[in-house]
PDB file of N, CA and C in Angstrom:
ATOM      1  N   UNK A   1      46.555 -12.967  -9.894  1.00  0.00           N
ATOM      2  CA  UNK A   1      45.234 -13.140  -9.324  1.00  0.00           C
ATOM      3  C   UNK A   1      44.408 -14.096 -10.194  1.00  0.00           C
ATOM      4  N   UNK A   2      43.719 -15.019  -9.200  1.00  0.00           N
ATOM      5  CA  UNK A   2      43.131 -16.157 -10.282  1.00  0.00           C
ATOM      6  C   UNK A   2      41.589 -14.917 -11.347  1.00  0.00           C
ATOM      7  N   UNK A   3      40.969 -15.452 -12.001  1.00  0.00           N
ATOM      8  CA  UNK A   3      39.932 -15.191 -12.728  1.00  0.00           C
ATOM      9  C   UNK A   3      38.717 -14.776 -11.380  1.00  0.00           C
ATOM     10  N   UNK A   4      38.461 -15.601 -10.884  1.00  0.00           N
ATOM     11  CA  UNK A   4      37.259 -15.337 -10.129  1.00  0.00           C
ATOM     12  C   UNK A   4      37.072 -14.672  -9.108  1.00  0.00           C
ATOM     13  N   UNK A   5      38.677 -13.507  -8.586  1.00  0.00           N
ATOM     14  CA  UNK A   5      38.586 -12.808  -7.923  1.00  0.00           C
ATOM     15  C   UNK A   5      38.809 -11.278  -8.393  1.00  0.00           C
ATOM     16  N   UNK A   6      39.394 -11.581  -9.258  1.00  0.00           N
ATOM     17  CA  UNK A   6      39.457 -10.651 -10.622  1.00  0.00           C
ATOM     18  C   UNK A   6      38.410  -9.600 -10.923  1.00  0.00           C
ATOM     19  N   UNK A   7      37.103 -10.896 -11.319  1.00  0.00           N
ATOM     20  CA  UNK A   7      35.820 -10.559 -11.937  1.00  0.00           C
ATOM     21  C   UNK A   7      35.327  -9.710 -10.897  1.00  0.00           C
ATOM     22  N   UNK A   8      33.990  -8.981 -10.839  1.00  0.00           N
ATOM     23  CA  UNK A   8      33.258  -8.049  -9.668  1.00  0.00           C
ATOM     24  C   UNK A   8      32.318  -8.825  -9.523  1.00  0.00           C
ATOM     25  N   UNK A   9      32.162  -9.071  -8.485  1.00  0.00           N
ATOM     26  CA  UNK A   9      30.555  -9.878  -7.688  1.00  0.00           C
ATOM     27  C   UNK A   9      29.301  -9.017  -8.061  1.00  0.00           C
ATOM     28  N   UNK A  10      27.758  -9.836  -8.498  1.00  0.00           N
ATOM     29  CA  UNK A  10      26.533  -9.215  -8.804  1.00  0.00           C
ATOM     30  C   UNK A  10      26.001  -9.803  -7.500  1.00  0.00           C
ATOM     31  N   UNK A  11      24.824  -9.051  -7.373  1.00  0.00           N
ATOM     32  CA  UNK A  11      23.790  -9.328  -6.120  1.00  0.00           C
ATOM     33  C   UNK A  11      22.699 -10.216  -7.307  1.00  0.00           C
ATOM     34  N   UNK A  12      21.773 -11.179  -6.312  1.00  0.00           N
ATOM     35  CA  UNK A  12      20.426 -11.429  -6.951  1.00  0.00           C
ATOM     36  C   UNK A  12      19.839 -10.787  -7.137  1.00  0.00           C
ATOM     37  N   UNK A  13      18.681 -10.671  -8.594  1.00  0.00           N
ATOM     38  CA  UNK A  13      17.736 -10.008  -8.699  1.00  0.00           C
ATOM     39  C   UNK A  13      16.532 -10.843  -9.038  1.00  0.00           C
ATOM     40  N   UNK A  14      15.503 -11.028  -8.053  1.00  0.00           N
ATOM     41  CA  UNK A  14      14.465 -12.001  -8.795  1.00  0.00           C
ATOM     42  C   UNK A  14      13.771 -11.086  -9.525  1.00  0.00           C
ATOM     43  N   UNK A  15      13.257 -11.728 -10.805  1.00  0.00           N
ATOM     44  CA  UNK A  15      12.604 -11.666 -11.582  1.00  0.00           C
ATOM     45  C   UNK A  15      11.161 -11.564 -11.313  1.00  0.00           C
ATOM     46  N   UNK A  16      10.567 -12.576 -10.607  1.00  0.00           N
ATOM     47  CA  UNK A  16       9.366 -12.895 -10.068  1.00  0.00           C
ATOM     48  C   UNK A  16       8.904 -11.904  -9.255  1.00  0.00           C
ATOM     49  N   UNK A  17       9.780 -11.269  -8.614  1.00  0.00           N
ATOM     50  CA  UNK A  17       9.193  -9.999  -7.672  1.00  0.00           C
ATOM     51  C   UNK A  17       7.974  -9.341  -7.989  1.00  0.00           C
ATOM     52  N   UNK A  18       7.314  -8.869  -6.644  1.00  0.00           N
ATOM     53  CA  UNK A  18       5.782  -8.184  -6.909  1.00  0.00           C
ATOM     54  C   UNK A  18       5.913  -7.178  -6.283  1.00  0.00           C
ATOM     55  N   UNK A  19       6.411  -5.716  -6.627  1.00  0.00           N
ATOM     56  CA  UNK A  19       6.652  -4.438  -6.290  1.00  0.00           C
ATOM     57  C   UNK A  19       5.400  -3.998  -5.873  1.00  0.00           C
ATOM     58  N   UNK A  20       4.536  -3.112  -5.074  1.00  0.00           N
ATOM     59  CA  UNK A  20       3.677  -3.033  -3.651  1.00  0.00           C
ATOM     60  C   UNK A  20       4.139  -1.604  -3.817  1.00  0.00           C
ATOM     61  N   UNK A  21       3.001  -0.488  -4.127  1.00  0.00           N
ATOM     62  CA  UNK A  21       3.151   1.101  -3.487  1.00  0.00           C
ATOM     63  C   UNK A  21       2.820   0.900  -2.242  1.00  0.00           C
ATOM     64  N   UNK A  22       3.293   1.262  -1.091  1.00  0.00           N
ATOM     65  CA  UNK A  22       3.232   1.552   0.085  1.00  0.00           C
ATOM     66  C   UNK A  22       2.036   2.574   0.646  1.00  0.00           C
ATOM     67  N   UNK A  23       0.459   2.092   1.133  1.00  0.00           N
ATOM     68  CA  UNK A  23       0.126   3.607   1.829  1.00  0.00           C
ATOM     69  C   UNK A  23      -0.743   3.156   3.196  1.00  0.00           C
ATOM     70  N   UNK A  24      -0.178   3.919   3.885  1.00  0.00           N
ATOM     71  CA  UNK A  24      -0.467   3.793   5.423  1.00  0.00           C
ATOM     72  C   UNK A  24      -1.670   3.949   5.833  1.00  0.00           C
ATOM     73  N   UNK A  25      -2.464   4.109   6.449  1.00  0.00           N
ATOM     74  CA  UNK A  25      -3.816   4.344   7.342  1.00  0.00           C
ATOM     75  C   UNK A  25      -3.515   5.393   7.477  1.00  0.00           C
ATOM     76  N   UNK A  26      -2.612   6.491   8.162  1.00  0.00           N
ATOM     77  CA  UNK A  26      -2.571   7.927   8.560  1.00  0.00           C
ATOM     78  C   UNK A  26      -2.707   8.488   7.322  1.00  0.00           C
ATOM     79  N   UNK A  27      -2.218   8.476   6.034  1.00  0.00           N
ATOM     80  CA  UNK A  27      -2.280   8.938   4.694  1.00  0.00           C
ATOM     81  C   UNK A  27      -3.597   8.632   4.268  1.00  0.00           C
ATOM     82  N   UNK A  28      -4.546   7.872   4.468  1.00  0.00           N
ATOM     83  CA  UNK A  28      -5.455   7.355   3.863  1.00  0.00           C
ATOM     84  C   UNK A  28      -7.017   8.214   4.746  1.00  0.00           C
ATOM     85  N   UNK A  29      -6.263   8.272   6.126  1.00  0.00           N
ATOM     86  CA  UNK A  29      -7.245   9.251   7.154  1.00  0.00           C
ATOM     87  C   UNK A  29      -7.052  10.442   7.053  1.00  0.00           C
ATOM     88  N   UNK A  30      -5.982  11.169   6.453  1.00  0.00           N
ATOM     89  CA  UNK A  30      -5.862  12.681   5.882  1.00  0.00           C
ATOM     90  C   UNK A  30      -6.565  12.748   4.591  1.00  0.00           C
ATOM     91  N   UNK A  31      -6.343  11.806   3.941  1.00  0.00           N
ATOM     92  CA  UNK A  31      -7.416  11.726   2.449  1.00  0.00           C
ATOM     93  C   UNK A  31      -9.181  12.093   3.014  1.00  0.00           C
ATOM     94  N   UNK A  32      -9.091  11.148   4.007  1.00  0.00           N
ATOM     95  CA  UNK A  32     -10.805  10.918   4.093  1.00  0.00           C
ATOM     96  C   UNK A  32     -11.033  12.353   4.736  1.00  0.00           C
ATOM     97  N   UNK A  33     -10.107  12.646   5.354  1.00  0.00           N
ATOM     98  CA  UNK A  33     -10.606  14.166   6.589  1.00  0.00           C
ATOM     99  C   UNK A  33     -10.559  15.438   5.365  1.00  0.00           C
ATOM    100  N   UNK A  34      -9.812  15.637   4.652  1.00  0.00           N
ATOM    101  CA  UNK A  34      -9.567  16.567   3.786  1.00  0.00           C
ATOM    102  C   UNK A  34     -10.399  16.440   2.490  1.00  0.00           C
ATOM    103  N   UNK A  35     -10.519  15.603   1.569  1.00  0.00           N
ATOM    104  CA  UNK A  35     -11.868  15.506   0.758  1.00  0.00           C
ATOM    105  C   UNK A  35     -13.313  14.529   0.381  1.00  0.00           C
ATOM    106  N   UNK A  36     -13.451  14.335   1.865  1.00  0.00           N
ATOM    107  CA  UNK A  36     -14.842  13.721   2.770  1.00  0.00           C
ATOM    108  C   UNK A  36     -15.282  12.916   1.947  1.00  0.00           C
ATOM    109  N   UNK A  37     -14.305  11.766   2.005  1.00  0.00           N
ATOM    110  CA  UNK A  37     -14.414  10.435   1.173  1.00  0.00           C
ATOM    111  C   UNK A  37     -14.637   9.497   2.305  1.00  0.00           C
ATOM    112  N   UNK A  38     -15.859   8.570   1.703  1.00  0.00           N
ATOM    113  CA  UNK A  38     -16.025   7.001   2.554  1.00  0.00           C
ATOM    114  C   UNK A  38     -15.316   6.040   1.731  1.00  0.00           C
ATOM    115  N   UNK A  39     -15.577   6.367   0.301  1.00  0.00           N
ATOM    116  CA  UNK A  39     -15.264   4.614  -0.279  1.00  0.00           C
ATOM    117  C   UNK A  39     -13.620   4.952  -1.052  1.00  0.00           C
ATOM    118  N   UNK A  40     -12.714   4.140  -0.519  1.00  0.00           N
ATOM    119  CA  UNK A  40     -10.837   4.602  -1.237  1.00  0.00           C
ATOM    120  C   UNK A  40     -10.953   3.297  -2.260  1.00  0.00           C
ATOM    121  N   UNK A  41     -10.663   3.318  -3.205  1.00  0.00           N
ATOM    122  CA  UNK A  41     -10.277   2.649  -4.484  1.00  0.00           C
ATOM    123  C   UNK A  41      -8.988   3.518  -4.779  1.00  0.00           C
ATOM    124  N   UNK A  42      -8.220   1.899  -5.833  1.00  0.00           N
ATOM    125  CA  UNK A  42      -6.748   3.041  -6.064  1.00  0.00           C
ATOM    126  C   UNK A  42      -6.743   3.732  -7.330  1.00  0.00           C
ATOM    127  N   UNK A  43      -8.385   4.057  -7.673  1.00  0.00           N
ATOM    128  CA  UNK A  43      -8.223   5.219  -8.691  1.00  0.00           C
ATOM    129  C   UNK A  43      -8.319   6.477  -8.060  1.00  0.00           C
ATOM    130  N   UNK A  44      -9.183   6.430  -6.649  1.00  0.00           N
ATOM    131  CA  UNK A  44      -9.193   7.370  -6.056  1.00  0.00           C
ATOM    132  C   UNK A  44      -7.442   8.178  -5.736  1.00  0.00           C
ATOM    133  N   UNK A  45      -6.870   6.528  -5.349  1.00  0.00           N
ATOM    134  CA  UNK A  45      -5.427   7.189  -4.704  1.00  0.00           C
ATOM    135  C   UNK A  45      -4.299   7.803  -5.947  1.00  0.00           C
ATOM    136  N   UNK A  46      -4.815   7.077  -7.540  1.00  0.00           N
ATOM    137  CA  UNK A  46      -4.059   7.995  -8.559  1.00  0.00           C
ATOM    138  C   UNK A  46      -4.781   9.187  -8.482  1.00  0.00           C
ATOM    139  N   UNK A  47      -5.723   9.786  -8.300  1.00  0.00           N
ATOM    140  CA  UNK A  47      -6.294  10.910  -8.631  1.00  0.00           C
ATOM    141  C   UNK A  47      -5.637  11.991  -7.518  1.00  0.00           C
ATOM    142  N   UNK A  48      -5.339  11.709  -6.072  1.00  0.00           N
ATOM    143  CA  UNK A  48      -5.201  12.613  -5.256  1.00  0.00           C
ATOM    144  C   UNK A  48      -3.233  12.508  -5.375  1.00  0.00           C
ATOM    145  N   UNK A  49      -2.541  11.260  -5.867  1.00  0.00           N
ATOM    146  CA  UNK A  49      -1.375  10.994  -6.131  1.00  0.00           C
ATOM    147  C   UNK A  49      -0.615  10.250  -5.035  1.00  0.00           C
ATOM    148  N   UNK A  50      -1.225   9.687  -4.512  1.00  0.00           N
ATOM    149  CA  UNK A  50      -0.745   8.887  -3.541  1.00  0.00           C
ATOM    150  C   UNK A  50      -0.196   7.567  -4.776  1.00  0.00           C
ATOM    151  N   UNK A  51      -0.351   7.356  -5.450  1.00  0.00           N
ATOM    152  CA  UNK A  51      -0.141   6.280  -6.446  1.00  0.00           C
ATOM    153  C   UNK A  51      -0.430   6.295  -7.418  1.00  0.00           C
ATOM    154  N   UNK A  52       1.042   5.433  -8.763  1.00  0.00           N
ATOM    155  CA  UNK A  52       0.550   5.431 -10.522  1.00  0.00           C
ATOM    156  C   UNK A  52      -0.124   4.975 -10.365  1.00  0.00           C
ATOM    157  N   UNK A  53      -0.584   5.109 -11.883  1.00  0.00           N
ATOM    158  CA  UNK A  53      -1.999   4.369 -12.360  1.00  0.00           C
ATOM    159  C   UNK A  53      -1.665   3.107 -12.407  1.00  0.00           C
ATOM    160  N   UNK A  54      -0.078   2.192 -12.916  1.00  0.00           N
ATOM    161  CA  UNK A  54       0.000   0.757 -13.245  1.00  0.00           C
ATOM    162  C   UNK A  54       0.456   0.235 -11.574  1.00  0.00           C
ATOM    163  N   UNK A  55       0.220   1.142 -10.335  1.00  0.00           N
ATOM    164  CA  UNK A  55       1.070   0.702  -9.547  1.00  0.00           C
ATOM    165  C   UNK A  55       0.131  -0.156  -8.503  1.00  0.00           C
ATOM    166  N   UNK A  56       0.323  -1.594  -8.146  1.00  0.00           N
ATOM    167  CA  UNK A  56      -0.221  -2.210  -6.869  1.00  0.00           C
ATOM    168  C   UNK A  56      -0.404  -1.934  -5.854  1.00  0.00           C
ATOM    169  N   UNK A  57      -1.432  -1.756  -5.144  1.00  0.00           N
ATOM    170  CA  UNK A  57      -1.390  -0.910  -3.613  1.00  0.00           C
ATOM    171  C   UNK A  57      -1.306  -1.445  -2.931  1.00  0.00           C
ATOM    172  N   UNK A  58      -0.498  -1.347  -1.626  1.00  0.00           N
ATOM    173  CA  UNK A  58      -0.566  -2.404  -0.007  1.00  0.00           C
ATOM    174  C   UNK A  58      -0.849  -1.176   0.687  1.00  0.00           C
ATOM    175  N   UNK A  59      -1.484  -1.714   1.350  1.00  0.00           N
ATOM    176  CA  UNK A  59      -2.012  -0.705   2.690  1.00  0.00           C
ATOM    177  C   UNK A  59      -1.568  -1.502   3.597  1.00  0.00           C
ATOM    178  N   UNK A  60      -0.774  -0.477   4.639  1.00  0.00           N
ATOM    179  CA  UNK A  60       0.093  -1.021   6.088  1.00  0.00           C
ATOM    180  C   UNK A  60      -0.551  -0.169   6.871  1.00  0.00           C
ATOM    181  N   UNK A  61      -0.735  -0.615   7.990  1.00  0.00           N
ATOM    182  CA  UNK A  61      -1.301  -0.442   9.096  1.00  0.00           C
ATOM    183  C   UNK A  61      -0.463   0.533  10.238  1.00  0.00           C
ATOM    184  N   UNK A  62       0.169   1.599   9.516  1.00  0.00           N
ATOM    185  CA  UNK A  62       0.724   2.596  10.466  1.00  0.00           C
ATOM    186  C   UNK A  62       0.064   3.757  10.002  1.00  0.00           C
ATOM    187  N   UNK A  63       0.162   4.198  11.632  1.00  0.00           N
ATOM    188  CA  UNK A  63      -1.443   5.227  11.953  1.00  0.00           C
ATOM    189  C   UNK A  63      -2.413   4.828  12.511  1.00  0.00           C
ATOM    190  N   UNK A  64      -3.228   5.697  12.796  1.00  0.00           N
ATOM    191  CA  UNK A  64      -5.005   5.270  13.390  1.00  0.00           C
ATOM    192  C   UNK A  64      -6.188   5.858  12.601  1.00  0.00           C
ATOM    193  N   UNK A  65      -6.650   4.740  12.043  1.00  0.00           N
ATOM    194  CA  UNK A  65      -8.054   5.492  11.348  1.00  0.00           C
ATOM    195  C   UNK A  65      -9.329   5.235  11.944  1.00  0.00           C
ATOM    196  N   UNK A  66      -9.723   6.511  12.661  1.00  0.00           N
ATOM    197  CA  UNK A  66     -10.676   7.071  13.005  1.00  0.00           C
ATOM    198  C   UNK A  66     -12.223   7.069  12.160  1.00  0.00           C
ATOM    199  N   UNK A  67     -12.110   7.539  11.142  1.00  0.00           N
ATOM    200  CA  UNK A  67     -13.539   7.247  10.066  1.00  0.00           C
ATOM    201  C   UNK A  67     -13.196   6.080   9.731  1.00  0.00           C
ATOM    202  N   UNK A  68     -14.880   5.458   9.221  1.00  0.00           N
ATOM    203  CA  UNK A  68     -15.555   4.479   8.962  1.00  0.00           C
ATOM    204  C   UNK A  68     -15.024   4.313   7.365  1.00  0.00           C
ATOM    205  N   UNK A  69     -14.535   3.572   6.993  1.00  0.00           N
ATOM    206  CA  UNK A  69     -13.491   3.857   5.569  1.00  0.00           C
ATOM    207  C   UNK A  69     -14.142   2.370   4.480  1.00  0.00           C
ATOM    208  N   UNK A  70     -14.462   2.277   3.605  1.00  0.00           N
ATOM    209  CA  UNK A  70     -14.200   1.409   2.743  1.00  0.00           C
ATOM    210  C   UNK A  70     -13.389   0.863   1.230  1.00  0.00           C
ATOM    211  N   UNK A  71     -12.350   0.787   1.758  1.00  0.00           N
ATOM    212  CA  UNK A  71     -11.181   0.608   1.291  1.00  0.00           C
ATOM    213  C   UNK A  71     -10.959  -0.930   0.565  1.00  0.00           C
ATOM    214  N   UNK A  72     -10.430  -0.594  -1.294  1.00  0.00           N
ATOM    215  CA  UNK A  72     -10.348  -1.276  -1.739  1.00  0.00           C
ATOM    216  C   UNK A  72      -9.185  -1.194  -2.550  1.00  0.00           C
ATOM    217  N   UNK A  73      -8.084  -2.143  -2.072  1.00  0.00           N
ATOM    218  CA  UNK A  73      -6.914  -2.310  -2.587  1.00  0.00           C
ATOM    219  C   UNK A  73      -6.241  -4.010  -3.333  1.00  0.00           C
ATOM    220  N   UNK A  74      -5.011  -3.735  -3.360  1.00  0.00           N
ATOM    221  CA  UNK A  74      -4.618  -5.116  -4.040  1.00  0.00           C
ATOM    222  C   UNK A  74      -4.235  -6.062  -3.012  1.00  0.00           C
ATOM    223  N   UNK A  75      -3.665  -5.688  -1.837  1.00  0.00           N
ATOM    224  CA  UNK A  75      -3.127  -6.211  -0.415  1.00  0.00           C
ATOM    225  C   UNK A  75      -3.059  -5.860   0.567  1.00  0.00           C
ATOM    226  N   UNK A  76      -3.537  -6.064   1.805  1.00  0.00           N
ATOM    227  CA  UNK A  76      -3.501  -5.119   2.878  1.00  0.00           C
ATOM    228  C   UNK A  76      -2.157  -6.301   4.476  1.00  0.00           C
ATOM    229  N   UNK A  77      -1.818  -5.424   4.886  1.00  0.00           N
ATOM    230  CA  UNK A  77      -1.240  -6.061   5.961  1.00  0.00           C
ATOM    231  C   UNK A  77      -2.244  -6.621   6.970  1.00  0.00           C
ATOM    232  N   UNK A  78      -1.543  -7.360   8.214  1.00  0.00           N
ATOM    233  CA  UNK A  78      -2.513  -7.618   9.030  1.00  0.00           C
ATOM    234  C   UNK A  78      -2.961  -7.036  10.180  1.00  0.00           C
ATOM    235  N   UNK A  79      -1.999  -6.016  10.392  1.00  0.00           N
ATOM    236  CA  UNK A  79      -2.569  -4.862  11.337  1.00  0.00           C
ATOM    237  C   UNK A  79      -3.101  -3.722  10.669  1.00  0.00           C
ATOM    238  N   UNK A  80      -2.853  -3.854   9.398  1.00  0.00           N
ATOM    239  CA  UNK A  80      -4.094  -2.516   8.849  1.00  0.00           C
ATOM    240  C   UNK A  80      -5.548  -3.538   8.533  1.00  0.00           C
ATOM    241  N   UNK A  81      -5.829  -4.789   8.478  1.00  0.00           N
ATOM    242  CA  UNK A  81      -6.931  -5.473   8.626  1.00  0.00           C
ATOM    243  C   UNK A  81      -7.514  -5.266   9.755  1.00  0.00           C
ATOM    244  N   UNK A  82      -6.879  -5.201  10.860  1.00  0.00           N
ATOM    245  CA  UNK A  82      -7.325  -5.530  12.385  1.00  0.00           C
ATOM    246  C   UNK A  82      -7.757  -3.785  12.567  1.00  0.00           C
ATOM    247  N   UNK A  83      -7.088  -2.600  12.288  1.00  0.00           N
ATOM    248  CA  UNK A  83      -7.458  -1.577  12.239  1.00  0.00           C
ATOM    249  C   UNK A  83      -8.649  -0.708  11.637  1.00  0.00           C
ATOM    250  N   UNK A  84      -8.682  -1.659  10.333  1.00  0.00           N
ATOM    251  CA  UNK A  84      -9.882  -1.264   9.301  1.00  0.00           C
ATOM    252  C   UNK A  84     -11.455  -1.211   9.482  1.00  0.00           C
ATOM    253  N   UNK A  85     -10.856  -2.681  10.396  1.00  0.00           N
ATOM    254  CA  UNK A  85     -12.600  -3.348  10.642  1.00  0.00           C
ATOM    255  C   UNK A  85     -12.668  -3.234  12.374  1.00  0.00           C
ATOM    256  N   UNK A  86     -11.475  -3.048  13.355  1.00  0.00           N
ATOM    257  CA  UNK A  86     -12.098  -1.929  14.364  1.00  0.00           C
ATOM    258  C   UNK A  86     -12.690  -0.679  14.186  1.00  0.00           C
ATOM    259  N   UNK A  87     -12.457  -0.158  13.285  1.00  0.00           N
ATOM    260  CA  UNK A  87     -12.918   1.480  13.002  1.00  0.00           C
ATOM    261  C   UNK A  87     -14.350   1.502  12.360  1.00  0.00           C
ATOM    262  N   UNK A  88     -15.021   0.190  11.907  1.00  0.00           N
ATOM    263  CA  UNK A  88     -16.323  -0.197  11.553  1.00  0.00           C
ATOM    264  C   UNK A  88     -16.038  -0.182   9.746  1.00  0.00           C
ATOM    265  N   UNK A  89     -15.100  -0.116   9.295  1.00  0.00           N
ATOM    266  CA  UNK A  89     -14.927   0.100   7.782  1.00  0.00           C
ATOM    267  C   UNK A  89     -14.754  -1.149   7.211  1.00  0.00           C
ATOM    268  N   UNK A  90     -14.954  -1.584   5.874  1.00  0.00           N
ATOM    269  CA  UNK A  90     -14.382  -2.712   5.115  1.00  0.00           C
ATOM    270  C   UNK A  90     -12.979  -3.005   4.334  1.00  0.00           C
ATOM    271  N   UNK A  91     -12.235  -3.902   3.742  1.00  0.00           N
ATOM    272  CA  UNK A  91     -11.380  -4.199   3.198  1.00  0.00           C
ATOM    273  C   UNK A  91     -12.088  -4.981   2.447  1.00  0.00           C
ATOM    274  N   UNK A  92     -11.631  -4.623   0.904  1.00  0.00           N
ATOM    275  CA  UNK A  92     -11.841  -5.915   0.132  1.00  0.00           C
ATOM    276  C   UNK A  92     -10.602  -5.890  -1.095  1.00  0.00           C
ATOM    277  N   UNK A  93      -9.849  -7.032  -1.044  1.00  0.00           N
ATOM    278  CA  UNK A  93      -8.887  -7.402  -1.853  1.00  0.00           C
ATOM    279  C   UNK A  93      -9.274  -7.381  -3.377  1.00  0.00           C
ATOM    280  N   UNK A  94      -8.576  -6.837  -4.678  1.00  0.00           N
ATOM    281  CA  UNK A  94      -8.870  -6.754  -5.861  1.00  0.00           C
ATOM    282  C   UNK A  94      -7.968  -7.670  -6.475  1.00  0.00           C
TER     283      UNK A  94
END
């Protein structure tokens, strides 16, 4: 068998990558319904544990949020934008 079939194949790993905690609008509308929060910051979301303290937040737009929310994260999708500010609430990018 030559050498290079020999050896075991690696996958890519970029380096550059920007790892994103994941939290939805339905998670974020059980937050607001359960301890009668308007304004979400992601110290709020380490405190209840939706997210570490060193971790980046994206908010995705699955679910329906109902309250008026002002929500401040690192990235938001574009159907949790279009959702945010139908519901009368703000987004502002950190």
């Amino acid at each position: 068998m030559p050498l290079q079939r020999r050896v075991p194949k690696f996958g890519f790993k970029n380096r550059n990558r920007v790892a994103y905690k994941a939290v939805n609008l339905d998670d974020l509308q059980e937050l607001a319904e359960r301890k009668s929060i308007d304004a979400i910051t992601p110290e709020v979301l380490v405190e209840n544990g939706l997210a570490q303290k060193r971790d980046l937040v994206k908010i995705l737009g699955r679910g329906e949020l109902k309250s008026k929310l002002t929500i401040t994260a690192h990235k938001f999708s574009a159907t949790a934008l279009t959702s945010i500010e139908a519901s009368g609430g703000s987004a502002s990018t950190l």
